[in-house]
PDB file of N, CA and C in Angstrom:
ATOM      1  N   UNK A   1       0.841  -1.181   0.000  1.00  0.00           N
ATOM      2  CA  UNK A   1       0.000   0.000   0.000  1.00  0.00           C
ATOM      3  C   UNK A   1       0.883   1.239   0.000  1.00  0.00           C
ATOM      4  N   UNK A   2       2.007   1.499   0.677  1.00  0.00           N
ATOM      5  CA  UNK A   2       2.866   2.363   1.010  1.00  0.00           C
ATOM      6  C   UNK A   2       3.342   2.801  -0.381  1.00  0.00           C
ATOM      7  N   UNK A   3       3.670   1.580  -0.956  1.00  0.00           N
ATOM      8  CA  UNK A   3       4.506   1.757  -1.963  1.00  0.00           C
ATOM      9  C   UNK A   3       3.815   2.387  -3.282  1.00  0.00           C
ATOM     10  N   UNK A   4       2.247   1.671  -2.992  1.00  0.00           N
ATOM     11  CA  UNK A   4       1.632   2.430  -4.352  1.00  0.00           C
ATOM     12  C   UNK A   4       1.339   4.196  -4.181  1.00  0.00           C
ATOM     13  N   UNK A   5       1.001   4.033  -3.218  1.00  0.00           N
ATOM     14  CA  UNK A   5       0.743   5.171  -2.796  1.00  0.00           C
ATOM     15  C   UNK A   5       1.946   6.454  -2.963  1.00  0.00           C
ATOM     16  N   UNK A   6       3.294   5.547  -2.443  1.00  0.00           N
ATOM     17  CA  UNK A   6       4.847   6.772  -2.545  1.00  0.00           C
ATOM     18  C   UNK A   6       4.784   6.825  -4.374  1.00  0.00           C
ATOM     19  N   UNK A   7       4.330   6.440  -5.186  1.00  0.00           N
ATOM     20  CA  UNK A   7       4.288   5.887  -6.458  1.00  0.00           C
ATOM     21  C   UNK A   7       3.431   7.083  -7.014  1.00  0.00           C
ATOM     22  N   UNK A   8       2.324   7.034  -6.613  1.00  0.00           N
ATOM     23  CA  UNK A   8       1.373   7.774  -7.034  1.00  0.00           C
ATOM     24  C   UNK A   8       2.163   9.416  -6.626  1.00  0.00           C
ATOM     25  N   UNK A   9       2.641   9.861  -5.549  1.00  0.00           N
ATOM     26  CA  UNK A   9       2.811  10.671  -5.074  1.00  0.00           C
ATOM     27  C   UNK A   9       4.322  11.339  -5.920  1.00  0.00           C
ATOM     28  N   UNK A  10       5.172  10.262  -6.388  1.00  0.00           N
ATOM     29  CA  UNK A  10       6.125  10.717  -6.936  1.00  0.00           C
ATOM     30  C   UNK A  10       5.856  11.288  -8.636  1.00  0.00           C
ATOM     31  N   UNK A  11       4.646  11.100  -8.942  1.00  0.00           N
ATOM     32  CA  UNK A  11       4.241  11.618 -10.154  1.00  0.00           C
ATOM     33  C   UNK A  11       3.126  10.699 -11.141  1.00  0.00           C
ATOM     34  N   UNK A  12       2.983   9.562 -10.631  1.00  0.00           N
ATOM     35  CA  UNK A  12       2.196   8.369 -11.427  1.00  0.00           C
ATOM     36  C   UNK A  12       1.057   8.849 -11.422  1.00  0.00           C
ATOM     37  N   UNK A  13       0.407  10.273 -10.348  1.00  0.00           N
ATOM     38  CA  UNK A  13      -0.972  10.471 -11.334  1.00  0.00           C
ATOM     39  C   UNK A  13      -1.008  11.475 -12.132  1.00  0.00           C
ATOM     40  N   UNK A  14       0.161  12.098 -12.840  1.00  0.00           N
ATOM     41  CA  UNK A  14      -0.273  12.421 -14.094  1.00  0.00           C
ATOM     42  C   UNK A  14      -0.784  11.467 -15.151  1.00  0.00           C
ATOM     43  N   UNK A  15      -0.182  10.316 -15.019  1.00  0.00           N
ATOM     44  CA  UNK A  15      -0.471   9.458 -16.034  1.00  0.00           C
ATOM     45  C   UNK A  15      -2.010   8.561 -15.281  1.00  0.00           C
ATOM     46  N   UNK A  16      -2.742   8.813 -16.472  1.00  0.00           N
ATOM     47  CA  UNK A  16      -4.407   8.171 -16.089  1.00  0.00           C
ATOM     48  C   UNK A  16      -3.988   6.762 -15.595  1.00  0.00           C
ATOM     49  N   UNK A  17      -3.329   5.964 -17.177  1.00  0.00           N
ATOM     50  CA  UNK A  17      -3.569   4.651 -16.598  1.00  0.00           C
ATOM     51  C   UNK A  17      -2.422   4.130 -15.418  1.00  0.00           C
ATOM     52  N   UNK A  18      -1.386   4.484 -14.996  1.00  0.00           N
ATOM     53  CA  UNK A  18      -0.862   4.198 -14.238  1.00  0.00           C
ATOM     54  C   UNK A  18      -1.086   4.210 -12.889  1.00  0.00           C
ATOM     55  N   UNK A  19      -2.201   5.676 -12.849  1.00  0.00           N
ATOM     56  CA  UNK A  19      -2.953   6.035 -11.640  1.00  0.00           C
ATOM     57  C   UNK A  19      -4.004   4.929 -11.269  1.00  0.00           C
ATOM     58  N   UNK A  20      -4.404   4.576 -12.177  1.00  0.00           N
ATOM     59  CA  UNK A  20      -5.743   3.899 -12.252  1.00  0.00           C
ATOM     60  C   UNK A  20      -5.118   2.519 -11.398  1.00  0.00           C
ATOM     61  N   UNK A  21      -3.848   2.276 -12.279  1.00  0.00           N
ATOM     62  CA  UNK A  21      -3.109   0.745 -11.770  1.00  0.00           C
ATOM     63  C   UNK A  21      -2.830   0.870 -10.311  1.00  0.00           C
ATOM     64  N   UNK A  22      -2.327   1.951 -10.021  1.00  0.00           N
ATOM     65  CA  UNK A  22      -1.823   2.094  -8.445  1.00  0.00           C
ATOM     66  C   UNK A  22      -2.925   2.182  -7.093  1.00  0.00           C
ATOM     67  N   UNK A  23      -4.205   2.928  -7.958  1.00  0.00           N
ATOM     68  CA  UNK A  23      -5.003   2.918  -6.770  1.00  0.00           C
ATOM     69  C   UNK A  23      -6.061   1.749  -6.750  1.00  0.00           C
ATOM     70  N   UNK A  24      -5.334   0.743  -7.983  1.00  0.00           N
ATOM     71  CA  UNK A  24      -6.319  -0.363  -7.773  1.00  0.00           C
ATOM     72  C   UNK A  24      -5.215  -1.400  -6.664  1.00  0.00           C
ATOM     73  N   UNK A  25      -4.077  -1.282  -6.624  1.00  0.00           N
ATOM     74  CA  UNK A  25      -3.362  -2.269  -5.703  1.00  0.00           C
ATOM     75  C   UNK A  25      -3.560  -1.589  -4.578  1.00  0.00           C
ATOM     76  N   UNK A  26      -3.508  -0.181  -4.190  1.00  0.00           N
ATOM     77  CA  UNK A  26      -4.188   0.219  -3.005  1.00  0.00           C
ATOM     78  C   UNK A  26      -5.592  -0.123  -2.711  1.00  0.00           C
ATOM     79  N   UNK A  27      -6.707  -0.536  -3.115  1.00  0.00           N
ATOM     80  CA  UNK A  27      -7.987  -1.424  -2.604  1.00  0.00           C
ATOM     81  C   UNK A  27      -7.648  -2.373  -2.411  1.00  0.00           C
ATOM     82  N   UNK A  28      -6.794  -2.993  -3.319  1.00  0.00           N
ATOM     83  CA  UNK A  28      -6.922  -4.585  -3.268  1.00  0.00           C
ATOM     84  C   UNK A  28      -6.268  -4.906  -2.301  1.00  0.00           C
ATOM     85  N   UNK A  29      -4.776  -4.088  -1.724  1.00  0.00           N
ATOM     86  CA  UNK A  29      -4.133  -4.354  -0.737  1.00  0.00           C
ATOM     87  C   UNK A  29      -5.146  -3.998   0.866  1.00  0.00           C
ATOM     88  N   UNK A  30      -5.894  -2.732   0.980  1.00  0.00           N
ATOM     89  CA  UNK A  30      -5.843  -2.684   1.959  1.00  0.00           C
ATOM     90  C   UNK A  30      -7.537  -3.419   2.112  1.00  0.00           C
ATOM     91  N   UNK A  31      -8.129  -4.528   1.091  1.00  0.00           N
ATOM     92  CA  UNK A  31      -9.196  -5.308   1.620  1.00  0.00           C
ATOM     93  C   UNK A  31      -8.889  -5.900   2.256  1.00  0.00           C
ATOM     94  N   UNK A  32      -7.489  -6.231   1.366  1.00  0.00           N
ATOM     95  CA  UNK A  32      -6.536  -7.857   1.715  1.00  0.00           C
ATOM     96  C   UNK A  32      -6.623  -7.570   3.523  1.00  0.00           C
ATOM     97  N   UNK A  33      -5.895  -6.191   3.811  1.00  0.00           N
ATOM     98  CA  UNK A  33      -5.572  -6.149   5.109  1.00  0.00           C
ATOM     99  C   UNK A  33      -6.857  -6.024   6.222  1.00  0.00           C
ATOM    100  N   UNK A  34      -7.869  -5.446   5.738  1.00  0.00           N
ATOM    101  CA  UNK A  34      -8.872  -5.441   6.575  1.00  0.00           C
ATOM    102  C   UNK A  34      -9.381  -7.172   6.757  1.00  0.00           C
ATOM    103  N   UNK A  35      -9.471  -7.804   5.843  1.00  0.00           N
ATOM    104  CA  UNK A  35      -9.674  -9.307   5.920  1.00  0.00           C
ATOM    105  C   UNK A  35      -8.549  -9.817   7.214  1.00  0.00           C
ATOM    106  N   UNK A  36      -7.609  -9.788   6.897  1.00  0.00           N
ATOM    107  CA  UNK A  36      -6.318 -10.324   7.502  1.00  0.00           C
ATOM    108  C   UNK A  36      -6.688  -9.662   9.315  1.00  0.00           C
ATOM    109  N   UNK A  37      -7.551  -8.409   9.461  1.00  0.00           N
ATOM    110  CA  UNK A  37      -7.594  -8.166  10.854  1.00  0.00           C
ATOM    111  C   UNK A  37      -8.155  -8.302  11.065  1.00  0.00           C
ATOM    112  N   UNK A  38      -9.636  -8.622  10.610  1.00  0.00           N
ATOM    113  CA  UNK A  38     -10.876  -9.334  10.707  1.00  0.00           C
ATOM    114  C   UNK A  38     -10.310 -11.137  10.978  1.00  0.00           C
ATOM    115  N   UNK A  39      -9.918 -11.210  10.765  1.00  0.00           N
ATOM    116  CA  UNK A  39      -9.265 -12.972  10.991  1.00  0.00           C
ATOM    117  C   UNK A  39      -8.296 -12.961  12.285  1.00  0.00           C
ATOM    118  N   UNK A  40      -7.321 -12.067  12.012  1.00  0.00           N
ATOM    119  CA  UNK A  40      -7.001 -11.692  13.534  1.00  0.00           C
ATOM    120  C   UNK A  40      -7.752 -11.659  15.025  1.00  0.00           C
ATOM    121  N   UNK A  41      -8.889 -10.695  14.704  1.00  0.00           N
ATOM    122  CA  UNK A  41      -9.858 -10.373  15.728  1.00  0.00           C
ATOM    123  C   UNK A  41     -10.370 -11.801  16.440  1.00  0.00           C
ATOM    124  N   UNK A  42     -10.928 -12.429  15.005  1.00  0.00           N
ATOM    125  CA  UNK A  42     -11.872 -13.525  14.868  1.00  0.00           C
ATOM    126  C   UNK A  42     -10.943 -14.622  16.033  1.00  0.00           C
ATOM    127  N   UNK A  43      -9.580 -15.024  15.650  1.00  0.00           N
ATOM    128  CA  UNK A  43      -8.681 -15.950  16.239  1.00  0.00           C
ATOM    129  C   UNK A  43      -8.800 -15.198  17.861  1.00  0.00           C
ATOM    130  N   UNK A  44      -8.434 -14.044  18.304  1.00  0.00           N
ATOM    131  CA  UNK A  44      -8.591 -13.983  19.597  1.00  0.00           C
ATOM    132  C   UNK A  44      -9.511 -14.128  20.213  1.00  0.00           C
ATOM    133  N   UNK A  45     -10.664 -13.854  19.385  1.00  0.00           N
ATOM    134  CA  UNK A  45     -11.977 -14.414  20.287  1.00  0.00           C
ATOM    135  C   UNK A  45     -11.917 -15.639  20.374  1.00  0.00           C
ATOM    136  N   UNK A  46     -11.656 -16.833  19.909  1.00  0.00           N
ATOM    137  CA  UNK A  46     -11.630 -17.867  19.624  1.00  0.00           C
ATOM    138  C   UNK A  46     -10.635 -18.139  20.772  1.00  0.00           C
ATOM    139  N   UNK A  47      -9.752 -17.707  20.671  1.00  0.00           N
ATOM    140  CA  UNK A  47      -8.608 -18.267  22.168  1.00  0.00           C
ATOM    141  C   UNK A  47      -8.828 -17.509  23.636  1.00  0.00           C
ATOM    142  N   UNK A  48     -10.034 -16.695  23.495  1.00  0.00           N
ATOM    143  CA  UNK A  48     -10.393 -16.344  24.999  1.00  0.00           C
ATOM    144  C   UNK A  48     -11.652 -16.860  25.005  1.00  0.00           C
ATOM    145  N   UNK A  49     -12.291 -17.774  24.377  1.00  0.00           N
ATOM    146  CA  UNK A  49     -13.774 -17.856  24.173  1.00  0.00           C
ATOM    147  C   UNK A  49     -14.515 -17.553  23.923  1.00  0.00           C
ATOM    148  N   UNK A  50     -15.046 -16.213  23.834  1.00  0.00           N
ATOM    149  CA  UNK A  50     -15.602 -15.255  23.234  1.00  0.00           C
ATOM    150  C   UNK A  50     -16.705 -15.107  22.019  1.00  0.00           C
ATOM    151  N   UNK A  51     -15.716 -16.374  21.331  1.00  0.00           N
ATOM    152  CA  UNK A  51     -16.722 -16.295  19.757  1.00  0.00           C
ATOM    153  C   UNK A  51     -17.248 -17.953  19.981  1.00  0.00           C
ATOM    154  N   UNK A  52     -18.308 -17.850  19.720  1.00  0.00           N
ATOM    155  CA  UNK A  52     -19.104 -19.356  19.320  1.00  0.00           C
ATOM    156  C   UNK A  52     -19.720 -19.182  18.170  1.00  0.00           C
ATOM    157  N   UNK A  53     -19.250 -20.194  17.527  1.00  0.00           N
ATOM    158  CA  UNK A  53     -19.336 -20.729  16.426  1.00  0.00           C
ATOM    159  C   UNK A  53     -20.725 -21.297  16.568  1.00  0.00           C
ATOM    160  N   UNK A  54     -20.898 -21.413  15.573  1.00  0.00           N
ATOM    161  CA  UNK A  54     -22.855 -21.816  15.219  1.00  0.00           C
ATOM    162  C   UNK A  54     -23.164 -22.899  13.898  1.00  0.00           C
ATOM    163  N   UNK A  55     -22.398 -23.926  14.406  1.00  0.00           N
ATOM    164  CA  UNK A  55     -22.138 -25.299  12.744  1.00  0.00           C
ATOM    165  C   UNK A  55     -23.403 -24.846  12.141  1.00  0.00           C
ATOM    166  N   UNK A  56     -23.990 -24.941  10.519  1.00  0.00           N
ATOM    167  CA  UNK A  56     -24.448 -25.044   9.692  1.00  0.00           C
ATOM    168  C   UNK A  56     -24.341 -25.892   8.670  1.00  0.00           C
ATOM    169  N   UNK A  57     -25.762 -26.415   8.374  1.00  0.00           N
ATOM    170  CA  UNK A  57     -25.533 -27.476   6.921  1.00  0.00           C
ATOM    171  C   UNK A  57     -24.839 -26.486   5.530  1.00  0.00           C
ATOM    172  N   UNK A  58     -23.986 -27.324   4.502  1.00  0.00           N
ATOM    173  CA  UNK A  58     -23.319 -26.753   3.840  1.00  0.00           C
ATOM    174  C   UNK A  58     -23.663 -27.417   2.665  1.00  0.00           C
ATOM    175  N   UNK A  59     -24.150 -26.748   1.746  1.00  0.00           N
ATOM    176  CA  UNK A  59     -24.380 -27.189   0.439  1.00  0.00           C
ATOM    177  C   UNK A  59     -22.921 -27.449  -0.120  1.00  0.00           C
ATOM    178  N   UNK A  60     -22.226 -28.517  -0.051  1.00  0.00           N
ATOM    179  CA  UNK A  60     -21.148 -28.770  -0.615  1.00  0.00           C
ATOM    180  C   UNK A  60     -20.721 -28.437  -1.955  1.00  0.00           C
ATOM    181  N   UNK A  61     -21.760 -28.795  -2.916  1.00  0.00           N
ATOM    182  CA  UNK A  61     -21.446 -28.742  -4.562  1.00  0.00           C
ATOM    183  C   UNK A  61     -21.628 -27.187  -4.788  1.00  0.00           C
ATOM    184  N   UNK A  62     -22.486 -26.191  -4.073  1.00  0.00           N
ATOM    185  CA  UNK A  62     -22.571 -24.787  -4.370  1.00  0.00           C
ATOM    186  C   UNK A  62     -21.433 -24.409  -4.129  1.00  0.00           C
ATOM    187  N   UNK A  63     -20.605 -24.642  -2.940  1.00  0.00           N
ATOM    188  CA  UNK A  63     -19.516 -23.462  -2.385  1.00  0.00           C
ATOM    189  C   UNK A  63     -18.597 -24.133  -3.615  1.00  0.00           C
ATOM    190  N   UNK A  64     -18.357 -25.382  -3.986  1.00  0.00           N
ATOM    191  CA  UNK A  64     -17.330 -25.652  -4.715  1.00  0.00           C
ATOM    192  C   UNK A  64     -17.349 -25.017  -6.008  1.00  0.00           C
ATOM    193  N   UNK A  65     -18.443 -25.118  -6.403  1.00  0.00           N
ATOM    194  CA  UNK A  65     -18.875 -24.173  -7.668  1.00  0.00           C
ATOM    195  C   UNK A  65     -18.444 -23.123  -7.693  1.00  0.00           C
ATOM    196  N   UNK A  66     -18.851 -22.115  -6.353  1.00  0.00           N
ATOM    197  CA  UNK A  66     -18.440 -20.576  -6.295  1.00  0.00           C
ATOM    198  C   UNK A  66     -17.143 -20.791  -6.014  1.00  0.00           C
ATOM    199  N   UNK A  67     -16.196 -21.381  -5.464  1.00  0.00           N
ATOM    200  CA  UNK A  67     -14.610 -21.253  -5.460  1.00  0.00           C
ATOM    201  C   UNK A  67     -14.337 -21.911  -6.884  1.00  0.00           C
ATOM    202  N   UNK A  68     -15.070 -22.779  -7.858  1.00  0.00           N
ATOM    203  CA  UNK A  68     -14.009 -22.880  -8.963  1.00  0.00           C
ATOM    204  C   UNK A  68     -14.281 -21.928  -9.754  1.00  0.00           C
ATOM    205  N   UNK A  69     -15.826 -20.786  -9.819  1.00  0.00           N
ATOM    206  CA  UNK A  69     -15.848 -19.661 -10.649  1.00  0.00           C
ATOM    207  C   UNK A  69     -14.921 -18.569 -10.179  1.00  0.00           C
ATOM    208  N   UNK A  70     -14.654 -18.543  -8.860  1.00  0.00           N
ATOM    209  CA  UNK A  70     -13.921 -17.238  -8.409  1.00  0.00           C
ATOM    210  C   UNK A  70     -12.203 -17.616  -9.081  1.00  0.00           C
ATOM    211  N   UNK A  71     -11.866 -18.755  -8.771  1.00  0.00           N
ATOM    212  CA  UNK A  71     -10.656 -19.044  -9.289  1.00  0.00           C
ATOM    213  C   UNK A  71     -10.541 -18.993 -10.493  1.00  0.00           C
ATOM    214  N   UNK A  72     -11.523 -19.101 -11.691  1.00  0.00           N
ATOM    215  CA  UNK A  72     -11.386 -19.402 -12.778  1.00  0.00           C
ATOM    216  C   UNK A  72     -11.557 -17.671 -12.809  1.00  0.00           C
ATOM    217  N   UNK A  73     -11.668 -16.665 -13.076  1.00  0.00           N
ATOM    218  CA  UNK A  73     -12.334 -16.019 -13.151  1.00  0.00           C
ATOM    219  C   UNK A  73     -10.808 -15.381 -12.872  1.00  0.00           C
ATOM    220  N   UNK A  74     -10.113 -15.083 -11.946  1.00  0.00           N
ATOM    221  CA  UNK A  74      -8.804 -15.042 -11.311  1.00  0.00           C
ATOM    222  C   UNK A  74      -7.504 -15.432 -12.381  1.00  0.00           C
ATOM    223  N   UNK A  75      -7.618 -16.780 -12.559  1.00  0.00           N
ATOM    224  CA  UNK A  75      -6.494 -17.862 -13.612  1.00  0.00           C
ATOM    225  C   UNK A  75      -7.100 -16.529 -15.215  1.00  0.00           C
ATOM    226  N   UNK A  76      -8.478 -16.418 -15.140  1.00  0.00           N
ATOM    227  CA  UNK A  76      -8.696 -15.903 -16.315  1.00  0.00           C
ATOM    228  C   UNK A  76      -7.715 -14.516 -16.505  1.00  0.00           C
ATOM    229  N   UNK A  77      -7.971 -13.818 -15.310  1.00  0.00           N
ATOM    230  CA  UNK A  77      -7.304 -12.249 -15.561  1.00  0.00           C
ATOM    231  C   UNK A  77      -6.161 -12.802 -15.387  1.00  0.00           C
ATOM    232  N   UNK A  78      -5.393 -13.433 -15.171  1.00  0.00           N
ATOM    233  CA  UNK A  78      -3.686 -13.514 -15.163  1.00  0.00           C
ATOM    234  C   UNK A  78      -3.264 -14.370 -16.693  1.00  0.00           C
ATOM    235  N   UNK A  79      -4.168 -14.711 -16.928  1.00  0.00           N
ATOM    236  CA  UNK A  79      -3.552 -15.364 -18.775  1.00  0.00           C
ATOM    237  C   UNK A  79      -3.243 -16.707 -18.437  1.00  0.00           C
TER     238      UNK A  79
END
C-alpha cells in the first residue's frame, strides 16, 4: 500500500492509466488487510472464548462451484 501510494505521489498520477493501476493495488491491498484483521480479531476471540461458532448445513457442490468460478475467473485475468 505504502509503496503504491509513494508511487502515485512521486508523479504516477499524471499518467491516467498508471494512476488507475496504483489505486487499484491500493484497494486490493488494503481489503486484503482489513480481511487479515478481521481474521485476527476472529482468532482472539476464539482463544479467549468469546466467539461461538454456530455449525451449519453446507451445500457442498454450491460453495465448490463458487470457489471454482472465483478461481477461474482469477487464472482468467492472469492469462
Amino acid at each position: 500500500i505504502g509503496s503504491a501510494a509513494e508511487t502515485l505521489d512521486a508523479g504516477a498520477l499524471s499518467d491516467p492509466a498508471a494512476a488507475a493501476r496504483f489505486v487499484g493495488i491500493i484497494e486490493r491491498n488494503a481489503e486484503r488487510m482489513s480481511r487479515l484483521v478481521d481474521d485476527l480479531l476472529d482468532l482472539a476471540k476464539i482463544e479467549s472464548k468469546e466467539l461461538r461458532l454456530k455449525p451449519e448445513p453446507l451445500d457442498a457442490r454450491a460453495a465448490t462451484d463458487q470457489a471454482i468460478a472465483l478461481l477461474r475467473h482469477r487464472a482468467d485475468r492472469r492469462g
